[in-house]
N, C-alpha and C. Protein backbone atom coordinates (compact mmCIF):
# COMPACT_ATOMS: atom_id res chain seq x y z
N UNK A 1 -102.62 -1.06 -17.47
CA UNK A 1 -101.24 -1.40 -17.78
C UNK A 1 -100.36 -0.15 -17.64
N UNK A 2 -99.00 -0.18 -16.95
CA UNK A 2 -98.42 0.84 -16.60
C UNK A 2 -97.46 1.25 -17.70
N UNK A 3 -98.02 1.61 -18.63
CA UNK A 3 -96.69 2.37 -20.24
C UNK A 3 -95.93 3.59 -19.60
N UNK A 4 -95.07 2.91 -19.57
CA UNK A 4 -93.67 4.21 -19.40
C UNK A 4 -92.54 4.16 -20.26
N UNK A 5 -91.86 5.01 -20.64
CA UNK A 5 -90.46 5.42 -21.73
C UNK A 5 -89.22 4.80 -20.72
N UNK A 6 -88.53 3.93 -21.00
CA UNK A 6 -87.47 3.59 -20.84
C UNK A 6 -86.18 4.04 -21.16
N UNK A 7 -85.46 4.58 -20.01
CA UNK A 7 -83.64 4.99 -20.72
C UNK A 7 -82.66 3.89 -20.93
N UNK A 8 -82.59 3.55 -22.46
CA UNK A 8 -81.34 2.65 -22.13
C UNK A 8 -79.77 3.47 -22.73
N UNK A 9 -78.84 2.47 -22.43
CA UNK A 9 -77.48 2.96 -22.82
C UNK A 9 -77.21 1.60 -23.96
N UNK A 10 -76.50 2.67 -24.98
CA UNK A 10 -75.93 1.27 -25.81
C UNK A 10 -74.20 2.03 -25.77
N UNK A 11 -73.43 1.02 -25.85
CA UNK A 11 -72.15 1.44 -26.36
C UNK A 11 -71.40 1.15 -27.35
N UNK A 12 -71.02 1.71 -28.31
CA UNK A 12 -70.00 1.50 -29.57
C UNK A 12 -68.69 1.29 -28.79
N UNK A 13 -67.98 -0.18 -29.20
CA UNK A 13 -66.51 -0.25 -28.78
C UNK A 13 -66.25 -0.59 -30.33
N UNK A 14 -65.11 0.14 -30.68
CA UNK A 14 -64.37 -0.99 -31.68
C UNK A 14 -63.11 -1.09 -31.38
N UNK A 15 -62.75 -1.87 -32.13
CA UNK A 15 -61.29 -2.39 -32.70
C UNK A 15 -60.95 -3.07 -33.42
N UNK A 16 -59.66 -2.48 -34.20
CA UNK A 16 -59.13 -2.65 -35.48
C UNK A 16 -60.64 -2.73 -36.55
N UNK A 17 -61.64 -1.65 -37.01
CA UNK A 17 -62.27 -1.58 -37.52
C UNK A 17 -63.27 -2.35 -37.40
N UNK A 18 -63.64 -3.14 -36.22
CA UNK A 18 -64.85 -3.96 -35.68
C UNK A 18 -65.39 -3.24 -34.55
N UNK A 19 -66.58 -4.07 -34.82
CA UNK A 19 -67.53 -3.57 -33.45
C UNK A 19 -68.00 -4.45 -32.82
N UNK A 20 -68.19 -4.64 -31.05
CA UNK A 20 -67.96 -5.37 -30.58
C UNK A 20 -69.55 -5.89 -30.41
N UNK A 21 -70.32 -6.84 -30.67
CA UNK A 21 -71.73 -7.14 -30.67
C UNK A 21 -72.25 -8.39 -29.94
N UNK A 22 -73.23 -8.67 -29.46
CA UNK A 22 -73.65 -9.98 -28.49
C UNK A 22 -74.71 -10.46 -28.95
N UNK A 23 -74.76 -11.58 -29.42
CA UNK A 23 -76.32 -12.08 -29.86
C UNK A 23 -77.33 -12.58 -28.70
N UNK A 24 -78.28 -11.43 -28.93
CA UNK A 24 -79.00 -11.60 -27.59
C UNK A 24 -79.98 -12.61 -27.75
N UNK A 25 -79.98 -12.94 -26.28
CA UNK A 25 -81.52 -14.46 -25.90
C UNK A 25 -82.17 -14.04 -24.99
N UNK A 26 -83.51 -14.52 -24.41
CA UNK A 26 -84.05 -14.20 -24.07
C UNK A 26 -85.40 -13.62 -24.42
N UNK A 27 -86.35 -12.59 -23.47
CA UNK A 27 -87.59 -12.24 -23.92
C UNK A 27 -87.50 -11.04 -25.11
N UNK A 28 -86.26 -10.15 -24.74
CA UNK A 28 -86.06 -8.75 -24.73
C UNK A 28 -85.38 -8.63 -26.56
N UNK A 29 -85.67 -8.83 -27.59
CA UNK A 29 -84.71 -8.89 -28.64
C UNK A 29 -83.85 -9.67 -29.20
N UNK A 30 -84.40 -10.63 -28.25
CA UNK A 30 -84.03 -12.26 -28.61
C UNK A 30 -83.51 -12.52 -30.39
N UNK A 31 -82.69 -13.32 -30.21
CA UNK A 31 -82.26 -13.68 -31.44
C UNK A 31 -81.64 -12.28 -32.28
N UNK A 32 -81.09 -11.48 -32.36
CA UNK A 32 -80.49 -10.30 -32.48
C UNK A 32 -79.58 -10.15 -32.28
N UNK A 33 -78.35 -9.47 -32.89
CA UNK A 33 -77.03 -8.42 -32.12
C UNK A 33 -77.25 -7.41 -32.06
N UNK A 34 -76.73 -6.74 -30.93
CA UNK A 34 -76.99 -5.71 -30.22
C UNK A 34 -75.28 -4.85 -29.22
N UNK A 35 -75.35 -3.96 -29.25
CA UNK A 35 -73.54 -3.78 -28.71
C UNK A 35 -74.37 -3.97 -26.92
N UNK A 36 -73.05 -3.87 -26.55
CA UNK A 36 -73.07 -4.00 -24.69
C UNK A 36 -73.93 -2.54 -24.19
N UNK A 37 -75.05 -2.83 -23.83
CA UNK A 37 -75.58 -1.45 -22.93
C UNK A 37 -76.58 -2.40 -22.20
N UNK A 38 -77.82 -0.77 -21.59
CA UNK A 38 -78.71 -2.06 -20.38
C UNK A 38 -79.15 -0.29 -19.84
N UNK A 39 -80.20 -0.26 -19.15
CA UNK A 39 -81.01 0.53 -18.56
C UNK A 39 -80.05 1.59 -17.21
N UNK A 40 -80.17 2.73 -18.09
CA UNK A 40 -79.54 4.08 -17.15
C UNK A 40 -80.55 3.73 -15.50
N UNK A 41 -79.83 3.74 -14.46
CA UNK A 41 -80.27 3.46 -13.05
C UNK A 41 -80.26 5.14 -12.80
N UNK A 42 -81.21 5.02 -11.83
CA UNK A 42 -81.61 6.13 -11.04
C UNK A 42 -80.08 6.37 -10.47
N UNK A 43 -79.96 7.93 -10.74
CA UNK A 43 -78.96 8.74 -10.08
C UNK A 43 -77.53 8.07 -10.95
N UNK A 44 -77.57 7.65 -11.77
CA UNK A 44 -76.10 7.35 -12.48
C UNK A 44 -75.87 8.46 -13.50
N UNK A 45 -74.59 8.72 -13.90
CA UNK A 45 -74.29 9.10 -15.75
C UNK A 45 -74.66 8.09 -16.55
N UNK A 46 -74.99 8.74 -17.39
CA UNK A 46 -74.73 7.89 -18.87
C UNK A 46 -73.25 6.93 -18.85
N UNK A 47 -72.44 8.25 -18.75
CA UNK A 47 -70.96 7.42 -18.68
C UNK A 47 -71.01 6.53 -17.43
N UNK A 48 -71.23 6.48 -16.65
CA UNK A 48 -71.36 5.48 -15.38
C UNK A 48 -72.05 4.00 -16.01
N UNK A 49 -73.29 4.13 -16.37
CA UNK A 49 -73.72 2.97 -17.01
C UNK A 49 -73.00 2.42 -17.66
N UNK A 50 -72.29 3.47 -19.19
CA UNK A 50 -71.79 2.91 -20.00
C UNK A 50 -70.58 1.98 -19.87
N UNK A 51 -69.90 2.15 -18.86
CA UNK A 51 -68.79 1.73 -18.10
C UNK A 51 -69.14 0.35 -17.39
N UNK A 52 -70.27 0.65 -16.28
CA UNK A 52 -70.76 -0.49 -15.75
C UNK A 52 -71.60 -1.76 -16.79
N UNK A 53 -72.36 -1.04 -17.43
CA UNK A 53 -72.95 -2.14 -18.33
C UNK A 53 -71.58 -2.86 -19.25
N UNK A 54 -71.00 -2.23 -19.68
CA UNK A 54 -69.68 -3.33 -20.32
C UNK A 54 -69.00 -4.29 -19.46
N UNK A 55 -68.70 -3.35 -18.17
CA UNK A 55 -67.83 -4.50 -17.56
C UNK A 55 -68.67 -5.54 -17.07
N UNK A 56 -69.76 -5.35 -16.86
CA UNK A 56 -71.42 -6.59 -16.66
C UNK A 56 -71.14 -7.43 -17.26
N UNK A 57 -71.67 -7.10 -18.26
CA UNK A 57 -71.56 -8.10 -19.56
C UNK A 57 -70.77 -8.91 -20.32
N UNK A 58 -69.19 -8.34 -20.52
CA UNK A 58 -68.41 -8.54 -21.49
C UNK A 58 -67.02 -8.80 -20.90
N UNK A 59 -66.61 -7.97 -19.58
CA UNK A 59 -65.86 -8.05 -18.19
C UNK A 59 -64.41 -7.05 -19.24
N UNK A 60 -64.52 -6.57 -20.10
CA UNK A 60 -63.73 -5.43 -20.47
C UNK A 60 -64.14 -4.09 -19.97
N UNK A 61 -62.82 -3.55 -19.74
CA UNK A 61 -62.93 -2.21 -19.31
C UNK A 61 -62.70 -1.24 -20.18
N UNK A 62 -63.37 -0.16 -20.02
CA UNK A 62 -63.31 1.12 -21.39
C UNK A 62 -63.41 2.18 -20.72
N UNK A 63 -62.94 2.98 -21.04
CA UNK A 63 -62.67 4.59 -20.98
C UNK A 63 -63.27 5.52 -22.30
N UNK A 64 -63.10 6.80 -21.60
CA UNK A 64 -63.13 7.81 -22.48
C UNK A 64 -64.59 7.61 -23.13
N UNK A 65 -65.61 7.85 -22.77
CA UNK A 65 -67.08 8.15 -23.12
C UNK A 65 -67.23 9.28 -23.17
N UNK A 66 -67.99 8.48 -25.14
CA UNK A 66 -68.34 10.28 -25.40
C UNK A 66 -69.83 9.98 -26.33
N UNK A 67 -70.20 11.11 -26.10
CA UNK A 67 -71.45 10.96 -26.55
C UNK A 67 -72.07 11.28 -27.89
N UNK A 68 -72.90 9.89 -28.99
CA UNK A 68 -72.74 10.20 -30.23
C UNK A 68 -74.52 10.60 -30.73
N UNK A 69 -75.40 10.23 -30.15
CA UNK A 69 -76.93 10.24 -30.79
C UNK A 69 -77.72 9.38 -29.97
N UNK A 70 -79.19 9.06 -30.24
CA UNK A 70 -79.77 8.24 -29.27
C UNK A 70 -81.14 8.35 -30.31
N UNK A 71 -82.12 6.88 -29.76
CA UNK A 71 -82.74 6.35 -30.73
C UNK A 71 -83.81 6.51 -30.31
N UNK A 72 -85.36 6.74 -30.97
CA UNK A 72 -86.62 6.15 -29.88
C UNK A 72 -87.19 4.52 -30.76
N UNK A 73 -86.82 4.17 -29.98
CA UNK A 73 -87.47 2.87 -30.09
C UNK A 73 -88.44 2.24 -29.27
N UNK A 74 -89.34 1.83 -30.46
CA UNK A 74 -90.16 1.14 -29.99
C UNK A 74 -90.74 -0.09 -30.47
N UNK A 75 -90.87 -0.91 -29.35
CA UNK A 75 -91.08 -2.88 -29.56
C UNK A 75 -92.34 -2.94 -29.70
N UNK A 76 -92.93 -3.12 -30.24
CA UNK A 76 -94.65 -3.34 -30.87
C UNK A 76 -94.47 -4.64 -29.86
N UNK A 77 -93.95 -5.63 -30.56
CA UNK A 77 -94.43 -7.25 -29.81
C UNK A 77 -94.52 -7.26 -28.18
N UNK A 78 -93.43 -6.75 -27.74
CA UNK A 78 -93.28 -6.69 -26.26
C UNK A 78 -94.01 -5.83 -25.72
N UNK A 79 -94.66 -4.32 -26.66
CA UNK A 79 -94.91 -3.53 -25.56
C UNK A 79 -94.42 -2.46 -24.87
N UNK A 80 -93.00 -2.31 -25.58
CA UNK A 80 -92.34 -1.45 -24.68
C UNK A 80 -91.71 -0.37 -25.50
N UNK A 81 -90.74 1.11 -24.99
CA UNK A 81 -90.28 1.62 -25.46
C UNK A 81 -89.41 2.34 -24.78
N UNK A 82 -88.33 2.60 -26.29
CA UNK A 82 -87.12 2.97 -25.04
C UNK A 82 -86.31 4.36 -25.79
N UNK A 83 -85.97 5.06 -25.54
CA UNK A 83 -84.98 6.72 -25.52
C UNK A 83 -83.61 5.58 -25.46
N UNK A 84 -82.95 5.23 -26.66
CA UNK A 84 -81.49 4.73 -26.34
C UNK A 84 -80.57 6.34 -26.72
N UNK A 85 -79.56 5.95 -25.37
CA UNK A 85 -78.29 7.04 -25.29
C UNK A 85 -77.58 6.05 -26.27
N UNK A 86 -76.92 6.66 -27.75
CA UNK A 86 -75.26 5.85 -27.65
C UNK A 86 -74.37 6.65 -27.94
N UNK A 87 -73.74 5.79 -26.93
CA UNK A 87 -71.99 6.55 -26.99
C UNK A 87 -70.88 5.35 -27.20
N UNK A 88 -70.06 6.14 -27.83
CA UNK A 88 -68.74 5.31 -27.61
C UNK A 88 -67.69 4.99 -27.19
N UNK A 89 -66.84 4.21 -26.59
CA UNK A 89 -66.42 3.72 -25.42
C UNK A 89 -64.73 3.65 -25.76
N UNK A 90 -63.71 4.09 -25.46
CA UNK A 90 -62.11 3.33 -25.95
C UNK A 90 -62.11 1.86 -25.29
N UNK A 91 -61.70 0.55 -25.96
CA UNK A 91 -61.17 -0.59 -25.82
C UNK A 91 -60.05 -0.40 -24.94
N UNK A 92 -59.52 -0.62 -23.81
CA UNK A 92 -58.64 -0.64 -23.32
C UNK A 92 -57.49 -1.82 -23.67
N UNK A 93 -58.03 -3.77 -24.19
CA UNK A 93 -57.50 -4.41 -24.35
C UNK A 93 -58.23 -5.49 -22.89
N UNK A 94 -57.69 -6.47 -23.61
CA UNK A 94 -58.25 -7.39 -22.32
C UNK A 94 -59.17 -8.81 -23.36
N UNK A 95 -59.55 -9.41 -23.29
CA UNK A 95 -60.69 -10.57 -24.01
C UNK A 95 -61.96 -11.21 -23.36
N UNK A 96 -62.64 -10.77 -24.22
CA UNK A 96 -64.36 -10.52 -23.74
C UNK A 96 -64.89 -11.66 -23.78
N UNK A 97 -65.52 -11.50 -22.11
CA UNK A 97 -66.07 -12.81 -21.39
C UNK A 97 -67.94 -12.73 -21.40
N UNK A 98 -68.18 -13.60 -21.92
CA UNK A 98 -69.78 -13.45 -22.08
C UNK A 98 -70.22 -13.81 -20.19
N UNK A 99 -70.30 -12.66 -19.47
CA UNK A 99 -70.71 -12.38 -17.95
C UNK A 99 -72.09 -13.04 -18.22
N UNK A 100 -72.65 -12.94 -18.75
CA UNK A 100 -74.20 -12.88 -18.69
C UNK A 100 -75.07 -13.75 -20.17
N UNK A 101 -74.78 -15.24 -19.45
CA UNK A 101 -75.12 -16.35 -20.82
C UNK A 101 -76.53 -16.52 -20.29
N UNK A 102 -77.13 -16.49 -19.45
CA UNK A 102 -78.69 -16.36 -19.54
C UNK A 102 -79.19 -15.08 -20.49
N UNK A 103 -78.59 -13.94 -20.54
CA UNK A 103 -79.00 -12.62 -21.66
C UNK A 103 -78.19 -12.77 -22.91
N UNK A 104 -77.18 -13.48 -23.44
CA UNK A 104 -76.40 -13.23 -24.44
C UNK A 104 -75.81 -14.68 -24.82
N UNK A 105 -75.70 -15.02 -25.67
CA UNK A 105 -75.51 -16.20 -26.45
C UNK A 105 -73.65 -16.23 -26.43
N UNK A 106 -73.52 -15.44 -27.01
CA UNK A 106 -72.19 -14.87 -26.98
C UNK A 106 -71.49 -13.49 -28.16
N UNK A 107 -70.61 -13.08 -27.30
CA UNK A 107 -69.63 -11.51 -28.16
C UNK A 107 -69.12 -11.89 -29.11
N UNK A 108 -68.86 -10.91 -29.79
CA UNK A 108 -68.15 -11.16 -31.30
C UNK A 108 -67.72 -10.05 -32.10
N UNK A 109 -66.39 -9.76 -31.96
CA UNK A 109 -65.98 -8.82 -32.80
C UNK A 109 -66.12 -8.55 -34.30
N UNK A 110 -67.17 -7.84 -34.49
CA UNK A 110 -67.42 -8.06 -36.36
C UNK A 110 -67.15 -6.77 -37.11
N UNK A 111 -66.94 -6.95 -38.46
CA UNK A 111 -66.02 -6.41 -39.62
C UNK A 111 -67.48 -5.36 -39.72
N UNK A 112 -66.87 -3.96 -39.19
CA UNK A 112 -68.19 -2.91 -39.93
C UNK A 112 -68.86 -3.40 -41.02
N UNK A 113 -67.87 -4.10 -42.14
CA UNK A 113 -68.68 -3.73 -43.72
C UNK A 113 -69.54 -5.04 -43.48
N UNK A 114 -69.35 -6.01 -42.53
CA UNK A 114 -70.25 -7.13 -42.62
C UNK A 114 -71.04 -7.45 -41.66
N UNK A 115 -71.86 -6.79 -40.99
CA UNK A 115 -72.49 -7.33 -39.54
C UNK A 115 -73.25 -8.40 -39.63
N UNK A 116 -73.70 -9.14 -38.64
CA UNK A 116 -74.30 -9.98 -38.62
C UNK A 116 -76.04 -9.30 -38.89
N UNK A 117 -76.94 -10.68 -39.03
CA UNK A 117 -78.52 -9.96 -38.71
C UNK A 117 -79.20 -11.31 -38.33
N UNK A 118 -79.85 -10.94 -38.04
CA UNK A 118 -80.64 -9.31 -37.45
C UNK A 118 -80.45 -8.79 -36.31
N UNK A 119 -80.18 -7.44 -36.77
CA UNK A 119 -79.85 -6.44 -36.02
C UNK A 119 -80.83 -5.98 -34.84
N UNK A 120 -80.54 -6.00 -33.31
CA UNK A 120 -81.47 -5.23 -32.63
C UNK A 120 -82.34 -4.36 -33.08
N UNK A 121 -83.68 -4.22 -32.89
CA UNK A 121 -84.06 -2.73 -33.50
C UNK A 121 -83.28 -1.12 -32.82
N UNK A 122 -82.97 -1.31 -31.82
CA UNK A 122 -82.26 0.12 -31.56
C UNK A 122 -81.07 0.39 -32.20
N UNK A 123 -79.89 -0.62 -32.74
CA UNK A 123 -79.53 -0.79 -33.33
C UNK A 123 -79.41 -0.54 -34.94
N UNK A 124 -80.52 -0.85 -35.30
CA UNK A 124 -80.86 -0.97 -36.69
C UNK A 124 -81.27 0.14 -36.77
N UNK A 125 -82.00 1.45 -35.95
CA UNK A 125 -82.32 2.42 -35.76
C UNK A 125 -81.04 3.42 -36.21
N UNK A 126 -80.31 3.05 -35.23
CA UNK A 126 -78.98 3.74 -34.90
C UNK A 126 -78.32 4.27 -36.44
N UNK A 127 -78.43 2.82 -37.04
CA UNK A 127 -77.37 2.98 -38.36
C UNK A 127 -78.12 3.73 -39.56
N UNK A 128 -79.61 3.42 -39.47
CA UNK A 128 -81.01 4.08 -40.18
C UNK A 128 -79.99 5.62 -40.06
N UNK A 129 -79.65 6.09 -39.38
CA UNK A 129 -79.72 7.95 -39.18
C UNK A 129 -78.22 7.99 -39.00
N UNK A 130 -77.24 7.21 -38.99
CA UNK A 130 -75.77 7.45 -38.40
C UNK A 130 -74.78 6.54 -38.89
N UNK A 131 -73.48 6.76 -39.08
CA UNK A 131 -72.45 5.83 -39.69
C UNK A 131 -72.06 5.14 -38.48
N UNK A 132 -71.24 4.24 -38.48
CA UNK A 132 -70.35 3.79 -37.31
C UNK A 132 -69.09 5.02 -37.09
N UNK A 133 -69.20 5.36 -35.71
CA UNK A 133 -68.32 6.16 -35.75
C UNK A 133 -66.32 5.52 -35.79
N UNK A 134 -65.43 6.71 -35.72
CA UNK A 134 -64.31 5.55 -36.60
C UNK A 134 -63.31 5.55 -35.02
N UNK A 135 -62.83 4.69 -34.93
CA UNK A 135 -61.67 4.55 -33.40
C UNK A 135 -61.44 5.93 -33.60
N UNK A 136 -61.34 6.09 -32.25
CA UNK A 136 -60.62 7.51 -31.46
C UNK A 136 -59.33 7.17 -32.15
């Protein structure tokens, strides 16, 4: 079996004191929220992903990536493990289109003090060691 470390990107967007989250489906963390990210590609930035994986997913555009901590996670059930980058992203404005309803159930802007659960484990990682960081 071929075990290798995975790079993913996650991104923090908020606004007006929310953060923007997708309840994921599928094999990968299924049943979970998780913010908009997805696997750093050969020869990209971080910020490149972070940019591309939002507008993938969510079809909002963001600026201004900056870089806050990163997680090691690892999925016992699946098998796998991953080095998450996160950074956080400025909201430009615009209303978020679930791109990708075979991976995501659907987005949802939620109240820091109340998130939904269960939380992704990279995620849940994230907040284990770090606050939400606050709008630029």
């Amino acid at each position: 079996m071929n075990q290798m470390v995975r790079v993913g990107v996650a991104v923090i967007v908020m606004h007006d004191n929310k953060i923007l989250l997708g309840e994921r489906i599928g094999a990968h963390g299924a049943n979970t929220w998780a913010t908009p990210g997805g696997h750093l590609e050969f020869g990209e930035t971080v910020e490149q992903c972070a940019v591309r994986e939002v507008v993938e997913e969510t079809g909002l555009n963001v600026t201004n990536i900056r870089k806050l901590d990163f997680t090691n996670d690892i999925f016992s059930a699946e098998n796998k493990h991953y080095i998450t980058l996160y950074v956080q992203a400025d909201y430009e404005g615009g209303e978020v289109i679930n791109k990708e309803p075979h991976k995501c159930l659907q987005w949802r802007w939620c109240d820091i003090n109340d998130l939904p659960a269960p939380l992704f484990i990279s995620l849940k990682n994230y907040l284990a060691q770090n606050t939400l960081p606050a709008e630029y």
